[in-house]
Protein backbone atom coordinates (compact mmCIF):
# COMPACT_ATOMS: atom_id res chain seq x y z
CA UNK A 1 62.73 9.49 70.34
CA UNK A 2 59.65 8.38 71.94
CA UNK A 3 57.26 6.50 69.71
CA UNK A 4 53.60 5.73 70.31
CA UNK A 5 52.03 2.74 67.76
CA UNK A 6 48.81 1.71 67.23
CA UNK A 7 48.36 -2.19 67.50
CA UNK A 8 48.75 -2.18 63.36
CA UNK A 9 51.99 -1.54 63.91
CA UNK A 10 52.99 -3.02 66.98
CA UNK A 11 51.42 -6.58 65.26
CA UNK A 12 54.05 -5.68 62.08
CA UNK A 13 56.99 -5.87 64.92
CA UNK A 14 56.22 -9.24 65.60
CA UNK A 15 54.45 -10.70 62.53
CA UNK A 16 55.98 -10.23 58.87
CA UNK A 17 53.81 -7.94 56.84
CA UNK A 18 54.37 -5.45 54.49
CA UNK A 19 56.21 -2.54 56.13
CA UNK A 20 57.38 -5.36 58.96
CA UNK A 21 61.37 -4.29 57.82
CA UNK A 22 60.43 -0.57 57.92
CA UNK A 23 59.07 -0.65 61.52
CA UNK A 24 61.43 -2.65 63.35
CA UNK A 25 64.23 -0.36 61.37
CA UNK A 26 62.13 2.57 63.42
CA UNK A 27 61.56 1.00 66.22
CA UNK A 28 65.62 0.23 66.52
CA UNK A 29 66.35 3.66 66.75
CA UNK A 30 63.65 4.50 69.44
CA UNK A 31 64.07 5.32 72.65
CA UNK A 32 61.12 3.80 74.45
CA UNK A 33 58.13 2.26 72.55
CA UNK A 34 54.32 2.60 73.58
CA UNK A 35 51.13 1.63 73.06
CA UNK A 36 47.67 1.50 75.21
CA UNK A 37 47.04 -1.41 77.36
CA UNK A 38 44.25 -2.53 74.75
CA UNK A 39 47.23 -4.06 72.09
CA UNK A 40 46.76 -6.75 74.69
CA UNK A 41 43.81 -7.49 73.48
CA UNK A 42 44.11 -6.63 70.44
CA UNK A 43 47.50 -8.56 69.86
CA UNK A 44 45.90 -11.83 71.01
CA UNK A 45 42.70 -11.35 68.29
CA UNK A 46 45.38 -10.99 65.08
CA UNK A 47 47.06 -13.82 66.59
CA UNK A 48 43.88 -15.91 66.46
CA UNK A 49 42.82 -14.39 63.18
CA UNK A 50 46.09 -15.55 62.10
CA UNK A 51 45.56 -18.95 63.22
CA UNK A 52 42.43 -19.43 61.72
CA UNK A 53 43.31 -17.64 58.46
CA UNK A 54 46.51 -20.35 58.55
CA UNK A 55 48.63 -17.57 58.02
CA UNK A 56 50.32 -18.60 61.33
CA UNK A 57 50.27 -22.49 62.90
CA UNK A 58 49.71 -23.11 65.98
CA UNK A 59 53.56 -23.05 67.31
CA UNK A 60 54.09 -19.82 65.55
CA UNK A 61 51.62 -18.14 67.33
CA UNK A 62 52.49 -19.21 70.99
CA UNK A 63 56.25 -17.94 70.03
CA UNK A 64 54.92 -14.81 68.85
CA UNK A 65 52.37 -14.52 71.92
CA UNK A 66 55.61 -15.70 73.99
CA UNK A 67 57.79 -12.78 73.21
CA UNK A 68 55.21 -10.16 72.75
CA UNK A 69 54.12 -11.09 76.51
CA UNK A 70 57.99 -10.92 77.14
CA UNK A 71 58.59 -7.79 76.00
CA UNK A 72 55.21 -5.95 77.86
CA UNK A 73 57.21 -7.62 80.85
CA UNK A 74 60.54 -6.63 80.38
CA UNK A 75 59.32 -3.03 79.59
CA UNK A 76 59.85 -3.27 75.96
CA UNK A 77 56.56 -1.79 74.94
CA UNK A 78 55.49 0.66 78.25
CA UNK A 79 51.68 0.80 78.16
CA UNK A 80 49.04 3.50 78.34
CA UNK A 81 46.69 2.14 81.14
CA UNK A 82 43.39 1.64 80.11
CA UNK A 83 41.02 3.79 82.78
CA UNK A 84 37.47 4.68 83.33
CA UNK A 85 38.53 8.30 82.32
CA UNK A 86 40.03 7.65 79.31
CA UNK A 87 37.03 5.73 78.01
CA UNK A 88 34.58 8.84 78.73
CA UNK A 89 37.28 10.91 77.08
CA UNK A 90 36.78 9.20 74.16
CA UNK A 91 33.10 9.30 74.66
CA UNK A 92 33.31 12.95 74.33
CA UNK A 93 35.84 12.95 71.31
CA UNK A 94 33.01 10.59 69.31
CA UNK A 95 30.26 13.54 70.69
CA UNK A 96 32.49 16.09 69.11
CA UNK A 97 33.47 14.49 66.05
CA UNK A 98 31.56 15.49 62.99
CA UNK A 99 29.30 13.16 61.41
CA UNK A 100 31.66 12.40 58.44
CA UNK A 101 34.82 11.28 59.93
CA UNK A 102 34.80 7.42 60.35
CA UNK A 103 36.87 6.00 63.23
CA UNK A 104 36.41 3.09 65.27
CA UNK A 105 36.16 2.65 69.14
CA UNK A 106 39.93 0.90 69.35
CA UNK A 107 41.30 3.81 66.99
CA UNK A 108 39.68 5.99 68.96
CA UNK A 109 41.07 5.08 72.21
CA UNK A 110 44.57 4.83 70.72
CA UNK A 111 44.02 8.65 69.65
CA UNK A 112 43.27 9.71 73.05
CA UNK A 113 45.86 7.30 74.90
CA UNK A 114 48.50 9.09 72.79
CA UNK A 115 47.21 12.11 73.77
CA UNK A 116 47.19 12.10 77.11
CA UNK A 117 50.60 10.02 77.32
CA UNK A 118 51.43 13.52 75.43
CA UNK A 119 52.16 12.18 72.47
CA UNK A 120 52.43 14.74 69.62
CA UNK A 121 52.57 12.16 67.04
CA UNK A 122 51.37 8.22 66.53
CA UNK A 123 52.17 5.55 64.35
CA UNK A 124 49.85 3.08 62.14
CA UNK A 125 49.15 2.37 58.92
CA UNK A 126 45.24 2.87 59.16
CA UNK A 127 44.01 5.43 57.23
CA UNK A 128 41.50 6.32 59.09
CA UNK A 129 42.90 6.41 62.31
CA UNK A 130 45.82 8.65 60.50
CA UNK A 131 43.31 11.20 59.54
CA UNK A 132 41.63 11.32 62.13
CA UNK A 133 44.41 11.91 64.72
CA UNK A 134 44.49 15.83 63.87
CA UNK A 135 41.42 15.85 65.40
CA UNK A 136 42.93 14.80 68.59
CA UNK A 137 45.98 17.53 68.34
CA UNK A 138 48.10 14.51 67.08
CA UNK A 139 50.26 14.01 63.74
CA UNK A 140 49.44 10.72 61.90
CA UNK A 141 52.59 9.33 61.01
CA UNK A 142 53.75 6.06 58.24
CA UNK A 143 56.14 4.37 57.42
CA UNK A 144 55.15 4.42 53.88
């Protein structure tokens, strides 16, 4: 089984939260794990919030940025490459989307990495990215 997670739930691999025990227990029977290229980014601004929030100290947070940055290495997590094209696709999902449906830029280009990774289904715990993701031909999935 191929799973595609949204940096919500990539973070809870690495960083105990609620649902943390449910995700690795999914991850563990994955067959490949993936995520777009912006969890980079997006990894390294919970790990700061973290810091400053002092949910994590200092050495916590280089061990967590340690393996994380392991794992992208070692092929752990295979990542959707961010491209030009995939930014104006999501340009034209936002021009298509109706006026009521909230969804932010980041959620947004997880939708459409999924998508054209050919992902049928993604993982997160935001609600709005989950509903949302029909929208994109996708199936929002939880763990809870």
């Amino acid at each position: 089984m191929r799973l595609y997670f949204d940096a919500a739930y990539l973070v809870k691999y690495y960083i105990d939260e609620a649902d943390s025990a449910a995700v690795r227990e999914l991850t563990s029977r994955a067959e490949s794990l993936h995520s777009s290229a912006w969890c980079l980014a997006e990894m390294a601004s919970v790990v700061h919030r973290r810091i400053r929030e002092g949910s994590l100290t200092p050495p916590e947070a280089a061990e967590t940025r340690r393996r994380f940055r392991e794992h992208v290495a070692e092929g752990v997590w295979q990542l959707v490459p961010l491209s030009a094209e995939l930014l104006r696709e999501v340009d034209a999902a936002f021009e298509m989307l109706p006026r009521d449906v909230f969804l932010r830029a980041g959620d947004a280009l997880h939708l459409v990495s999924a998508r054209a990774a050919g992902f049928g289904e993604i993982w997160s715990n935001d609600r709005h990215l989950l509903k949302a993701a029909r929208r994109f031909g996708l199936k929002g999935r939880s763990v809870s």
